[in-house]
Structure formats: structure tokens, C-alpha cells
PDB file of N, CA and C in Angstrom:
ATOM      1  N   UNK A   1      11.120  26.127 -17.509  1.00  0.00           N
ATOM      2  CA  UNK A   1       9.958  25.374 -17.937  1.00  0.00           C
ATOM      3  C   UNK A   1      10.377  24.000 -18.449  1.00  0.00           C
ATOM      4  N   UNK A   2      11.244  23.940 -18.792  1.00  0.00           N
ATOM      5  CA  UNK A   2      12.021  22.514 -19.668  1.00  0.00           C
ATOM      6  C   UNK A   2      12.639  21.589 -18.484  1.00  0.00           C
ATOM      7  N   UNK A   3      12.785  21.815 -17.414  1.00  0.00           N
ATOM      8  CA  UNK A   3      13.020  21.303 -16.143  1.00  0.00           C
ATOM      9  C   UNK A   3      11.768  20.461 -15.437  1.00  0.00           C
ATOM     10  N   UNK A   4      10.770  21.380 -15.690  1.00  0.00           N
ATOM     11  CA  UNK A   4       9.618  21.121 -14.918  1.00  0.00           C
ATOM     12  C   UNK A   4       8.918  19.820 -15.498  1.00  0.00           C
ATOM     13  N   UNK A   5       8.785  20.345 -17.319  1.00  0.00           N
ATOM     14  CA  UNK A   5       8.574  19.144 -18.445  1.00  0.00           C
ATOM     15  C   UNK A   5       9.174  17.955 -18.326  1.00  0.00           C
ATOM     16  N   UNK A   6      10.746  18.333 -17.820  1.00  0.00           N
ATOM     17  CA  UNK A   6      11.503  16.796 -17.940  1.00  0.00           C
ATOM     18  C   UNK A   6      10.939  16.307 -16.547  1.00  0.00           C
ATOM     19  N   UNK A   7      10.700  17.103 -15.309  1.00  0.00           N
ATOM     20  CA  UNK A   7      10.663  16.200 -14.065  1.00  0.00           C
ATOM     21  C   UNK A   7       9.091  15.480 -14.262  1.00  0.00           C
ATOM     22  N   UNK A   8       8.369  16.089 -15.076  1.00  0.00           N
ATOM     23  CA  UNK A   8       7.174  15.272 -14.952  1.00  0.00           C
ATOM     24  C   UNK A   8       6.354  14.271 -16.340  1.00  0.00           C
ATOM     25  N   UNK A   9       7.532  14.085 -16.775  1.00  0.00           N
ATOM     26  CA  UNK A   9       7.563  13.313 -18.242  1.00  0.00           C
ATOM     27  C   UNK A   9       7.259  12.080 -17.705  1.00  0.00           C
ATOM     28  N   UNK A  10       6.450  11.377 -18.644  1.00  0.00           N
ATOM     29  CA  UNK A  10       5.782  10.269 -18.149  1.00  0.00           C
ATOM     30  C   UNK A  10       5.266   9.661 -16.647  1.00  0.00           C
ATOM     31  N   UNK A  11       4.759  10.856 -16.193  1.00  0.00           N
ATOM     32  CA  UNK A  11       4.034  10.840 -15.225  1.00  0.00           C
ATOM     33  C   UNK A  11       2.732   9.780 -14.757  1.00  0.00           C
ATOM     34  N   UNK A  12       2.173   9.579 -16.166  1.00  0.00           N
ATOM     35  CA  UNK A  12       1.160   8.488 -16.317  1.00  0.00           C
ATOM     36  C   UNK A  12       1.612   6.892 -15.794  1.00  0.00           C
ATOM     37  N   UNK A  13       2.458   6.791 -16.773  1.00  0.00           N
ATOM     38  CA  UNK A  13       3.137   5.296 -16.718  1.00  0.00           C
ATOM     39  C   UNK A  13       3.565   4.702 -15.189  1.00  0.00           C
ATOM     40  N   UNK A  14       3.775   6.161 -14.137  1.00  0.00           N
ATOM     41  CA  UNK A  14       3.794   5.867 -12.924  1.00  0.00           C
ATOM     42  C   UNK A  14       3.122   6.022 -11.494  1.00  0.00           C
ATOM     43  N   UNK A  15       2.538   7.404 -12.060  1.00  0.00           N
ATOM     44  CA  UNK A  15       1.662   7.916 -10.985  1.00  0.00           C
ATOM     45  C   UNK A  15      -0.131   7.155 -10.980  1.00  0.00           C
ATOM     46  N   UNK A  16       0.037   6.054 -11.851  1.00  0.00           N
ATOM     47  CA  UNK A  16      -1.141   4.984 -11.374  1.00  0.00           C
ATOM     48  C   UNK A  16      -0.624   4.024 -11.096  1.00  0.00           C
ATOM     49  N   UNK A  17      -0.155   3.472 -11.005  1.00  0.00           N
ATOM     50  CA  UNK A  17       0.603   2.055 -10.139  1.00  0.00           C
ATOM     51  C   UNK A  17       0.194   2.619  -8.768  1.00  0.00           C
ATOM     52  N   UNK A  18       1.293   3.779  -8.564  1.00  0.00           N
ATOM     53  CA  UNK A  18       1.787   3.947  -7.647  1.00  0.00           C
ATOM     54  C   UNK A  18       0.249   4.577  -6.525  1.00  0.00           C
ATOM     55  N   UNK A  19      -0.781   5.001  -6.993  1.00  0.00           N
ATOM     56  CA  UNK A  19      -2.020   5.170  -6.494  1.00  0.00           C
ATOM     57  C   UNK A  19      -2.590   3.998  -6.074  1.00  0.00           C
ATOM     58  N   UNK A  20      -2.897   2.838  -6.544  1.00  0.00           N
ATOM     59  CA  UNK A  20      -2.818   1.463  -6.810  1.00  0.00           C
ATOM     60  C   UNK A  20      -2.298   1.262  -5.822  1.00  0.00           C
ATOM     61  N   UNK A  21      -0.969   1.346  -5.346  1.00  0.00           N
ATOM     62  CA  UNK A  21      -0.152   1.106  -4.401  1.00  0.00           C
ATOM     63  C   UNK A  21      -0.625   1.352  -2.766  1.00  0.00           C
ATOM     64  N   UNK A  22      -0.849   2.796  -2.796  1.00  0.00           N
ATOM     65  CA  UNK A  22      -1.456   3.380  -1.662  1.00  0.00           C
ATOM     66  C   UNK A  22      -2.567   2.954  -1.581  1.00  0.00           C
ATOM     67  N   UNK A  23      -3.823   2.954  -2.455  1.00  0.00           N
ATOM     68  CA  UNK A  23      -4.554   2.347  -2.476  1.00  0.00           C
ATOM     69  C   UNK A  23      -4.773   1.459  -1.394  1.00  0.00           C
ATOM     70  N   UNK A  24      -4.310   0.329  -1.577  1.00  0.00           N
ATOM     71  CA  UNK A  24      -3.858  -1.421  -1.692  1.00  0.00           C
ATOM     72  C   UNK A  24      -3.925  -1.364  -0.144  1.00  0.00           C
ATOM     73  N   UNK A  25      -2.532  -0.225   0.008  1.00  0.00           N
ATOM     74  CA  UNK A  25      -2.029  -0.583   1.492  1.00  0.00           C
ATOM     75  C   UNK A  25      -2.904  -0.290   2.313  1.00  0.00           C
ATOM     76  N   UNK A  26      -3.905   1.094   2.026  1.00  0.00           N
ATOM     77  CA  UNK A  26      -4.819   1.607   3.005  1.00  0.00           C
ATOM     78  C   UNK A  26      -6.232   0.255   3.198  1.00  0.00           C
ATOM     79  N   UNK A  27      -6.450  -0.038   2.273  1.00  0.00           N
ATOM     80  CA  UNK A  27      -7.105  -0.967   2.008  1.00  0.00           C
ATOM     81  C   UNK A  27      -7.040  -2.129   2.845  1.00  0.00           C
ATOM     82  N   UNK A  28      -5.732  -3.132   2.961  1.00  0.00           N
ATOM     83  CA  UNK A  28      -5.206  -3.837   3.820  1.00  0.00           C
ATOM     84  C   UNK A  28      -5.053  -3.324   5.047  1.00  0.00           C
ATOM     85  N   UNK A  29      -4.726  -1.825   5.360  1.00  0.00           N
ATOM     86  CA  UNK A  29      -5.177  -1.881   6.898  1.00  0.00           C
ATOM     87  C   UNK A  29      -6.303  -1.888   7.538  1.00  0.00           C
ATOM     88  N   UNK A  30      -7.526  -1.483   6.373  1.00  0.00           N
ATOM     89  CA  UNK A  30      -8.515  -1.474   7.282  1.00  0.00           C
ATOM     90  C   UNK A  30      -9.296  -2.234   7.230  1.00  0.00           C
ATOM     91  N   UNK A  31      -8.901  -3.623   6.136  1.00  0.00           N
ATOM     92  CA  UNK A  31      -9.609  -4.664   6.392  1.00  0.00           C
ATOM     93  C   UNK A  31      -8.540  -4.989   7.642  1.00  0.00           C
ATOM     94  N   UNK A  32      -7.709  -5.361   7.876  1.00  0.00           N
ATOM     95  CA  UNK A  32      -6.991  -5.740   8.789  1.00  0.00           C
ATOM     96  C   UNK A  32      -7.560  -5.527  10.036  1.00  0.00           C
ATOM     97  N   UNK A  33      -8.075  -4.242  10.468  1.00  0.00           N
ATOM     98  CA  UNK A  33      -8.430  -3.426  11.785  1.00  0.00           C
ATOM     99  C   UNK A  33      -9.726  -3.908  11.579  1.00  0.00           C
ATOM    100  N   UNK A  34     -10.983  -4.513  10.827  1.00  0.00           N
ATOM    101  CA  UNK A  34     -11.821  -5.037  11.117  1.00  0.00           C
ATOM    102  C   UNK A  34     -11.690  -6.281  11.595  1.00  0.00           C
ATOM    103  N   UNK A  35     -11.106  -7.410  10.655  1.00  0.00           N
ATOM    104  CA  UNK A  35     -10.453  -8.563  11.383  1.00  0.00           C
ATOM    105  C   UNK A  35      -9.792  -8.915  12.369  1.00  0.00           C
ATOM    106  N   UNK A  36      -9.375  -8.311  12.625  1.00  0.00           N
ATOM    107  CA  UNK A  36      -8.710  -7.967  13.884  1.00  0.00           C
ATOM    108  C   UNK A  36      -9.211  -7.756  15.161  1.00  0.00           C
ATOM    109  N   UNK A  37     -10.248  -6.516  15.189  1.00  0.00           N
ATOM    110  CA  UNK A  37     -11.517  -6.151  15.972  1.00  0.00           C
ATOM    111  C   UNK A  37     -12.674  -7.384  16.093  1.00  0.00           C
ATOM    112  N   UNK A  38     -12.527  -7.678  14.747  1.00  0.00           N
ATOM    113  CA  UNK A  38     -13.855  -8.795  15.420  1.00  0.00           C
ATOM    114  C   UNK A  38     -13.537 -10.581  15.827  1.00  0.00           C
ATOM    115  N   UNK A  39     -12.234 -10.304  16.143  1.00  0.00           N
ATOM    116  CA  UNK A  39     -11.619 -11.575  16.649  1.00  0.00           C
ATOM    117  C   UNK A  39     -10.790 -13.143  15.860  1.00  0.00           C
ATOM    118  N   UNK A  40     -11.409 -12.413  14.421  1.00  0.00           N
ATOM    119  CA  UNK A  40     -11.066 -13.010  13.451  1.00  0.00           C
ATOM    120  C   UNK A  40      -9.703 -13.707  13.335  1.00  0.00           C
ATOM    121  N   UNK A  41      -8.828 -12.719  12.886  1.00  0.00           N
ATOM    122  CA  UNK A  41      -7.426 -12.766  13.369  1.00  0.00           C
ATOM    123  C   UNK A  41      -6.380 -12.027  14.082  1.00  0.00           C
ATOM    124  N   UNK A  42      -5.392 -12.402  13.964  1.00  0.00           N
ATOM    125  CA  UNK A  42      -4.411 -11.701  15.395  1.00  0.00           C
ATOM    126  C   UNK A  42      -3.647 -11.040  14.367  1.00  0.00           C
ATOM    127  N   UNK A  43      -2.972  -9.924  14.392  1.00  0.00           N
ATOM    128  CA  UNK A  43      -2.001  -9.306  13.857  1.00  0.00           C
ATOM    129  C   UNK A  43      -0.340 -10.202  13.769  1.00  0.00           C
ATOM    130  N   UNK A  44       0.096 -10.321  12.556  1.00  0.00           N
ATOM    131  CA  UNK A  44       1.282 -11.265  12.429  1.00  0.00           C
ATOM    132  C   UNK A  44       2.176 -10.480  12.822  1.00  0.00           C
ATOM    133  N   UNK A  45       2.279  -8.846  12.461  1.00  0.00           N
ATOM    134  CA  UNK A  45       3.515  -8.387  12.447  1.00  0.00           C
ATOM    135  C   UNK A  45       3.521  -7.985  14.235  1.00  0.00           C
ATOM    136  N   UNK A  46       5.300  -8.709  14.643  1.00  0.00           N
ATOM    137  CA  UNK A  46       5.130  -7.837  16.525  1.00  0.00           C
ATOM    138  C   UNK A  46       5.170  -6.788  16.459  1.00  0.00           C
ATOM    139  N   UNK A  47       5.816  -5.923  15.435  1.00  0.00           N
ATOM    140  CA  UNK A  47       6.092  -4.144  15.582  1.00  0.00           C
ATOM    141  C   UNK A  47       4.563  -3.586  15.245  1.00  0.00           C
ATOM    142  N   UNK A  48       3.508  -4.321  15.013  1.00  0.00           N
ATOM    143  CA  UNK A  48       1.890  -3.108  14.403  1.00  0.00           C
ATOM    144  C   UNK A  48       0.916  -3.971  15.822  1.00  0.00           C
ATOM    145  N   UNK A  49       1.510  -5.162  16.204  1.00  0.00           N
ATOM    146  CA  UNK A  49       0.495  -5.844  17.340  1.00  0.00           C
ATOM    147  C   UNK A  49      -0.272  -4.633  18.278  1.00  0.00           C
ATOM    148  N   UNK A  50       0.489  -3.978  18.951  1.00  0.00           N
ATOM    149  CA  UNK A  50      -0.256  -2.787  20.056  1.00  0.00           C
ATOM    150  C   UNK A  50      -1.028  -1.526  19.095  1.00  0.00           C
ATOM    151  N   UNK A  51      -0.332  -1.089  17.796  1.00  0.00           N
ATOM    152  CA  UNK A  51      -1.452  -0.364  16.722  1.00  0.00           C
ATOM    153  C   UNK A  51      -2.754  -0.776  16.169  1.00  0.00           C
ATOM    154  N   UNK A  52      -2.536  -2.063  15.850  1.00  0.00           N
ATOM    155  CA  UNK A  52      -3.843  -2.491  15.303  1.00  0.00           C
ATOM    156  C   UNK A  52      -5.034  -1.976  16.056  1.00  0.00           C
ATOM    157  N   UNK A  53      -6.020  -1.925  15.400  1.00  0.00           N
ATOM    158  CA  UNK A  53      -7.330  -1.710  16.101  1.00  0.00           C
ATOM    159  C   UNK A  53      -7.456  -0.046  16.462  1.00  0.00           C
ATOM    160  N   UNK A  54      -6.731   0.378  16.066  1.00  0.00           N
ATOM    161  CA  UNK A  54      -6.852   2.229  16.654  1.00  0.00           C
ATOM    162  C   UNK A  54      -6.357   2.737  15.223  1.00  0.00           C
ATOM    163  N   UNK A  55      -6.955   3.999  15.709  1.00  0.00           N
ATOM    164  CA  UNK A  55      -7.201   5.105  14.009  1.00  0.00           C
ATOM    165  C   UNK A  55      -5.571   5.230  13.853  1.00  0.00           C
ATOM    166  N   UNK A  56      -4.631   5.242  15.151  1.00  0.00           N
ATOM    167  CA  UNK A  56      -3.250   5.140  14.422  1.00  0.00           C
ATOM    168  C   UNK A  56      -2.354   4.471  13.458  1.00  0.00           C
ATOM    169  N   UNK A  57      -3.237   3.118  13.287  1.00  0.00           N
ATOM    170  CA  UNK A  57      -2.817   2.225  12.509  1.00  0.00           C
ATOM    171  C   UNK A  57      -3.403   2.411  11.423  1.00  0.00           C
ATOM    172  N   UNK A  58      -4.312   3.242  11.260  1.00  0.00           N
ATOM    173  CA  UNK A  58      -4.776   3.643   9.650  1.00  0.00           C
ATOM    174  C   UNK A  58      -3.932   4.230   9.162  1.00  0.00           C
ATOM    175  N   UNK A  59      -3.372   5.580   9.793  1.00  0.00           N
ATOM    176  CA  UNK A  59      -2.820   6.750   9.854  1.00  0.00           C
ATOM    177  C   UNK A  59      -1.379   6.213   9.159  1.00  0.00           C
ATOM    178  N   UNK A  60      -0.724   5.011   9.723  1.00  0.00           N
ATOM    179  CA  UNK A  60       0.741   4.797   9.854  1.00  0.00           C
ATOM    180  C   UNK A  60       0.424   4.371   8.627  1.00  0.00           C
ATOM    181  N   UNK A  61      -0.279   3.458   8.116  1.00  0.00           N
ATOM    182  CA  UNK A  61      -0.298   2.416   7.123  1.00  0.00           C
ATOM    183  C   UNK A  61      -0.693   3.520   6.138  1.00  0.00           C
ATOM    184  N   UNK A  62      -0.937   4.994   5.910  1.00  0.00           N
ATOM    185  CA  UNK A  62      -0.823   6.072   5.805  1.00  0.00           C
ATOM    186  C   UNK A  62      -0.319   6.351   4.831  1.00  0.00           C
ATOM    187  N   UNK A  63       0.681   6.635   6.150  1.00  0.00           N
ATOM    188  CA  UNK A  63       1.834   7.761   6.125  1.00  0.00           C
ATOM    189  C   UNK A  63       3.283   6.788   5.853  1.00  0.00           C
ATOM    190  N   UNK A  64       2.809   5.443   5.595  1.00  0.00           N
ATOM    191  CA  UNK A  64       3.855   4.669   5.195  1.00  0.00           C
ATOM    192  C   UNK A  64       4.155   4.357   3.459  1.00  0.00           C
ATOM    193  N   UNK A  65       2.215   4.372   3.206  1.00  0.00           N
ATOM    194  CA  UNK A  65       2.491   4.092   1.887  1.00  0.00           C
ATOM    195  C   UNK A  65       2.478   5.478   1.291  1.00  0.00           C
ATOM    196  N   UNK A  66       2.127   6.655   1.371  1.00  0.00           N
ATOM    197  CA  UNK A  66       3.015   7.630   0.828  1.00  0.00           C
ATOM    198  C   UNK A  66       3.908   7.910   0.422  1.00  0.00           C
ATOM    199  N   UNK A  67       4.836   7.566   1.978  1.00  0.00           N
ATOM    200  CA  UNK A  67       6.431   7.755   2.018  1.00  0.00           C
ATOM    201  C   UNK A  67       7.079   6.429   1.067  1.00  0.00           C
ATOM    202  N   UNK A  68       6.721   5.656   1.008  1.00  0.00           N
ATOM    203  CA  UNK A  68       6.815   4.205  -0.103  1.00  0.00           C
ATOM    204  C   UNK A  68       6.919   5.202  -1.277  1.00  0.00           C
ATOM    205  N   UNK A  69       5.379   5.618  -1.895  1.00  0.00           N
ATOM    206  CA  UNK A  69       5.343   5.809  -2.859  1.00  0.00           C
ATOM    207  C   UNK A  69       6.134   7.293  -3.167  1.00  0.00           C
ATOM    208  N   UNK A  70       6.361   8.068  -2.824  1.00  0.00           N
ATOM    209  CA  UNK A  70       7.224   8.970  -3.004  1.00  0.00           C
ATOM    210  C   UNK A  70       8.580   8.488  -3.015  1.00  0.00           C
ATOM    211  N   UNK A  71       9.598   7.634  -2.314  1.00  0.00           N
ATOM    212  CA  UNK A  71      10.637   7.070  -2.612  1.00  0.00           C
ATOM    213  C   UNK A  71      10.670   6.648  -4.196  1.00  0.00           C
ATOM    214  N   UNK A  72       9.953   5.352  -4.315  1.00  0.00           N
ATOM    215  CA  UNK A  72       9.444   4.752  -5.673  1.00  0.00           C
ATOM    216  C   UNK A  72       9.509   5.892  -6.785  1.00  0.00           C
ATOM    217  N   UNK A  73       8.820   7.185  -6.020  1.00  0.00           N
ATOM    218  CA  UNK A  73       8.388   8.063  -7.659  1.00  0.00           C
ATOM    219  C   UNK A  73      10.067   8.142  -7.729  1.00  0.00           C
ATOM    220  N   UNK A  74      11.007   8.597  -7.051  1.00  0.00           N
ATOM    221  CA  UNK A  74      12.289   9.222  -6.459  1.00  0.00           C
ATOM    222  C   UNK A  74      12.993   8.338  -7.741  1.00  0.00           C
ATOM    223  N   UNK A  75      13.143   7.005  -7.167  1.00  0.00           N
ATOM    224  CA  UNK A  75      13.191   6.137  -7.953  1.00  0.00           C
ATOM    225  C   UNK A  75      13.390   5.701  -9.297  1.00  0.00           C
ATOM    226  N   UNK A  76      12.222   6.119  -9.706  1.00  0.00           N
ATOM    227  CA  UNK A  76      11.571   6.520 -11.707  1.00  0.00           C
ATOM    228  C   UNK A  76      12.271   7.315 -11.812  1.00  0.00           C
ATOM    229  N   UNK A  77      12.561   8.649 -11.653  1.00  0.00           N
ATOM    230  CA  UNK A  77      13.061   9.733 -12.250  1.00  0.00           C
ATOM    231  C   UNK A  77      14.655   9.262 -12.198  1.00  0.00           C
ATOM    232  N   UNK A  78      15.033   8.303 -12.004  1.00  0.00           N
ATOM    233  CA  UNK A  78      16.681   7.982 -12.193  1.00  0.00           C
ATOM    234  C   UNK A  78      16.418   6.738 -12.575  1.00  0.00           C
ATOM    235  N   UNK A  79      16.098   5.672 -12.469  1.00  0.00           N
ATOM    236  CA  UNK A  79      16.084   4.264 -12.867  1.00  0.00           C
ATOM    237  C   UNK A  79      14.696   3.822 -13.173  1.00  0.00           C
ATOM    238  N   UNK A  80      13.590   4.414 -13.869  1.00  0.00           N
ATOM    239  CA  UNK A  80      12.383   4.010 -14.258  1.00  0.00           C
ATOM    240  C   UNK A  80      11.944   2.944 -14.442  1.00  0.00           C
ATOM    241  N   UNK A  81      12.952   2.051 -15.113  1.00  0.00           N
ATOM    242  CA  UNK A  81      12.744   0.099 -15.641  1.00  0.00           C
ATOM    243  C   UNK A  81      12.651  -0.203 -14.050  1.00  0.00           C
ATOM    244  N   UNK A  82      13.621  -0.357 -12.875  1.00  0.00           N
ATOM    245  CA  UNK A  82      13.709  -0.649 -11.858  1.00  0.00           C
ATOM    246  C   UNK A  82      12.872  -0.306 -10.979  1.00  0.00           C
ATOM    247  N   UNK A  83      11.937   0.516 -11.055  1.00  0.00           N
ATOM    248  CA  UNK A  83      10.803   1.205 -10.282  1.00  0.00           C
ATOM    249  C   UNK A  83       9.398   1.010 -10.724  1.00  0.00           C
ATOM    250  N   UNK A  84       9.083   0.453 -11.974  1.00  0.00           N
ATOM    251  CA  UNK A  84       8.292   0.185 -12.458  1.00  0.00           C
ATOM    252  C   UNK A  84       8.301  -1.559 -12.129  1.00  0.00           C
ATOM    253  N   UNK A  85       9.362  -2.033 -11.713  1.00  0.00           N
ATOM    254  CA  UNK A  85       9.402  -3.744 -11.516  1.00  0.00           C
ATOM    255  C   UNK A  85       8.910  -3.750 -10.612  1.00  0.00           C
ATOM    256  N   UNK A  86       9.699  -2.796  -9.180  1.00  0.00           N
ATOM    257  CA  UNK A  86       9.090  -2.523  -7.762  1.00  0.00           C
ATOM    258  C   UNK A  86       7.979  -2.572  -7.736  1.00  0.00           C
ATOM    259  N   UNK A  87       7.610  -1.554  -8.352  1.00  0.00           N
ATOM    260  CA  UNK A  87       5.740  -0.768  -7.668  1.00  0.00           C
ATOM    261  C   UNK A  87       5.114  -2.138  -8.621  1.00  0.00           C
ATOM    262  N   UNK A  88       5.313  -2.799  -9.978  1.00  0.00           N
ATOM    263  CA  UNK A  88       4.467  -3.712 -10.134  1.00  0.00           C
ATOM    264  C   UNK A  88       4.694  -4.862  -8.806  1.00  0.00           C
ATOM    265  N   UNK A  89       5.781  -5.007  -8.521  1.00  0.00           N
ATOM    266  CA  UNK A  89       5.922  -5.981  -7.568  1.00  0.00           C
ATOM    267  C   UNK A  89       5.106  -6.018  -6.294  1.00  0.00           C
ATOM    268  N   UNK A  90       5.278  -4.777  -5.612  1.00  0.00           N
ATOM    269  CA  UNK A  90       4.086  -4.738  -4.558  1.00  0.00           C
ATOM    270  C   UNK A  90       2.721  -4.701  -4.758  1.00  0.00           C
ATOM    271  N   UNK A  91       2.546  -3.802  -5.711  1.00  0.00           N
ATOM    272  CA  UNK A  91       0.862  -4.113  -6.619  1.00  0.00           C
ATOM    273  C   UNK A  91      -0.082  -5.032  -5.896  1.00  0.00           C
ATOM    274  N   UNK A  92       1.168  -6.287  -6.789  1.00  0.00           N
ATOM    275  CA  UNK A  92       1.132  -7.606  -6.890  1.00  0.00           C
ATOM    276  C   UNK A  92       1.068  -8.591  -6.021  1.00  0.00           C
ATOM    277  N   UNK A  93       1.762  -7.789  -4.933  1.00  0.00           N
ATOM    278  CA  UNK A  93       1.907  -8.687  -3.540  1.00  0.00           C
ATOM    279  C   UNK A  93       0.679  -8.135  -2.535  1.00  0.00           C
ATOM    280  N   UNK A  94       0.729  -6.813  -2.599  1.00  0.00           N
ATOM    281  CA  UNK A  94      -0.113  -6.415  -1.671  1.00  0.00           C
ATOM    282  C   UNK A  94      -1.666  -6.252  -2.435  1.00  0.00           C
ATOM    283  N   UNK A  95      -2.412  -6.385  -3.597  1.00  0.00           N
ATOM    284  CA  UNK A  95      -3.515  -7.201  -4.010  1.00  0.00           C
ATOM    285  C   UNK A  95      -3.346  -8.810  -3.604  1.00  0.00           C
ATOM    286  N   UNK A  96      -2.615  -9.889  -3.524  1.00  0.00           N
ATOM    287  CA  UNK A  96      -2.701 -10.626  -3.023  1.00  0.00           C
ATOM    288  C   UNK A  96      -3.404 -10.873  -1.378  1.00  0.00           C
ATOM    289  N   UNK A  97      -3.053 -10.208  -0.775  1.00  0.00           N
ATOM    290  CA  UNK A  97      -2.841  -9.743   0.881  1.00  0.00           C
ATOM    291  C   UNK A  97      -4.400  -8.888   0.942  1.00  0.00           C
ATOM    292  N   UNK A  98      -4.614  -8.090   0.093  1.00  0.00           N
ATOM    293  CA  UNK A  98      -6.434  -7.990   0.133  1.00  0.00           C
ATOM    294  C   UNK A  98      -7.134  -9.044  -0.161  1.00  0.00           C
ATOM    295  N   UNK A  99      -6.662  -9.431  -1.428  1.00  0.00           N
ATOM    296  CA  UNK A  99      -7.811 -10.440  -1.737  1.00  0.00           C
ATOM    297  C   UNK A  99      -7.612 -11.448  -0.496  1.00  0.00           C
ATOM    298  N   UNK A 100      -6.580 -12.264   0.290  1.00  0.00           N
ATOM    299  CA  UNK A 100      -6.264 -12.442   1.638  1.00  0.00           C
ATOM    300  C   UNK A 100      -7.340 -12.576   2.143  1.00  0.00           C
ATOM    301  N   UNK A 101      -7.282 -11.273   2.543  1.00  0.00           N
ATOM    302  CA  UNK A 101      -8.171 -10.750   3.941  1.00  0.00           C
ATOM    303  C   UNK A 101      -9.690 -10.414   3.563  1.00  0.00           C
ATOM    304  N   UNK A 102      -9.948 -10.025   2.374  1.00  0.00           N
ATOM    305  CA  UNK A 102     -11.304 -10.195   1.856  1.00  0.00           C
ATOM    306  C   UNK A 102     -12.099 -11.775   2.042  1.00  0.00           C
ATOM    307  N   UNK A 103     -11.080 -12.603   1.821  1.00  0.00           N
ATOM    308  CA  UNK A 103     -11.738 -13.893   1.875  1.00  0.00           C
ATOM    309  C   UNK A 103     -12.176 -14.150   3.342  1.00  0.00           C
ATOM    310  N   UNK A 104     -10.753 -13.866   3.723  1.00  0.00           N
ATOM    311  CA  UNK A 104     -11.051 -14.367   5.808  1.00  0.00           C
ATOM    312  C   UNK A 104     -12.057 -13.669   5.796  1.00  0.00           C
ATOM    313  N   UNK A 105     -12.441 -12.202   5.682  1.00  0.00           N
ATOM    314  CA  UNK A 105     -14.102 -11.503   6.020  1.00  0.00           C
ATOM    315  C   UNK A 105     -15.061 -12.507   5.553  1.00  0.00           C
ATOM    316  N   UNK A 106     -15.115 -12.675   4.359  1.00  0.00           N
ATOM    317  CA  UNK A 106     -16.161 -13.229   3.904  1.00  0.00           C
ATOM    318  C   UNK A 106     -16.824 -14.691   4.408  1.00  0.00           C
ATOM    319  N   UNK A 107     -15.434 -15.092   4.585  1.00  0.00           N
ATOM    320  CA  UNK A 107     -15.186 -16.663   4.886  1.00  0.00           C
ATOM    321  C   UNK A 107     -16.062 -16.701   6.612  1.00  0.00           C
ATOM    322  N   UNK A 108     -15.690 -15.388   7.493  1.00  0.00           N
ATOM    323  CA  UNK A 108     -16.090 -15.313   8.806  1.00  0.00           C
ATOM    324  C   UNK A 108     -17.980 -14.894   8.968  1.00  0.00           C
ATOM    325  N   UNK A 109     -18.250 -14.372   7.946  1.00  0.00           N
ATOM    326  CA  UNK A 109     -19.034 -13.760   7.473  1.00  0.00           C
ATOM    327  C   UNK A 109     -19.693 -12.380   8.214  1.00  0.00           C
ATOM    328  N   UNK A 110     -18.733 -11.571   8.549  1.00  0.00           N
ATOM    329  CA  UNK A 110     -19.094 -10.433   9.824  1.00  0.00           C
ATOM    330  C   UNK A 110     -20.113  -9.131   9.633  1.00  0.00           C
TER     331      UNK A 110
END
């Protein structure tokens, strides 16, 4: 039981960022896959160019920020200061990158 306590000790301090996180990313893909769809803009990255626009690119952008955020938790439980810089760091970057693409919607007005 004292194992279980230590693996999930301060669970708070990380397991909302890190929701936040996934959040964010799912968020950015599917504004992305609207913009995208309605001609708005072109996909920057060459490796997601042929995904965009199909339910796979929801899926990946997924099954990516999961696997993100499970590394990250991985992370905390050995170097917490350093994982807490991370996940604020992307937060940070990837709310940027919505608010982004919220504007281009708005800006297009679709």
C-alpha cells in the first residue's frame, strides 16, 4: 500500500497540466482538420500532409498526446521540477498554436 501512496503522491500538481496538454493537442487537430478542409490553410508539417483531413489524424494527434503525456507523467515520478517545466512548456506553446488557429477560423469566418 505504501508503494501505491508513493507512486501516486502528488498526482494533482501533474495530472492537470498534463490533461491541459492532451486537451490542447486534440484541440489543435481538429481545428486544424477544419482549416484545412475548408481551404483555409495547407498543413505545414510534410510527415501529417496526406493525414490531415481524415478521422486518422484525429486519432494520431490522439494517440500521440497520450503517449506524450504518459512519458511526461514517467518523467515526474523521477525528476518532477524537470517535467513540470516541460508540460508547462508545451501548455504554453501548444495554447499558443490554438489560439493560432482560432483566429485564422475566425479571421476566415467559416
Amino acid at each position: 500500500m505504501k508503494a501505491i501512496r508513493h507512486y501516486f503522491t502528488g498526482i494533482r500538481k501533474m495530472i492537470y497540466p498534463l490533461a491541459v496538454l492532451v486537451f490542447l493537442v486534440v484541440v489543435d487537430g481538429g481545428l486544424t482538420n477544419v482549416l484545412v478542409n475548408s481551404g483555409v490553410v495547407r498543413e505545414g508539417n510534410p510527415l501529417l500532409v496526406s493525414l490531415v483531413g481524415g478521422g486518422d489524424f484525429l486519432v494520431l494527434k490522439l494517440v500521440g498526446a497520450l503517449l506524450c503525456a504518459f512519458i511526461l507523467w514517467d518523467i515526474y515520478r523521477h525528476r518532477p521540477k524537470m517535467a513540470k517545466i516541460g508540460t508547462s512548456c508545451l501548455v504554453a506553446a501548444y495554447a499558443g498554436i490554438v489560439f493560432w488557429n482560432l483566429s485564422l477560423l475566425l479571421a476566415s469566418q467559416i
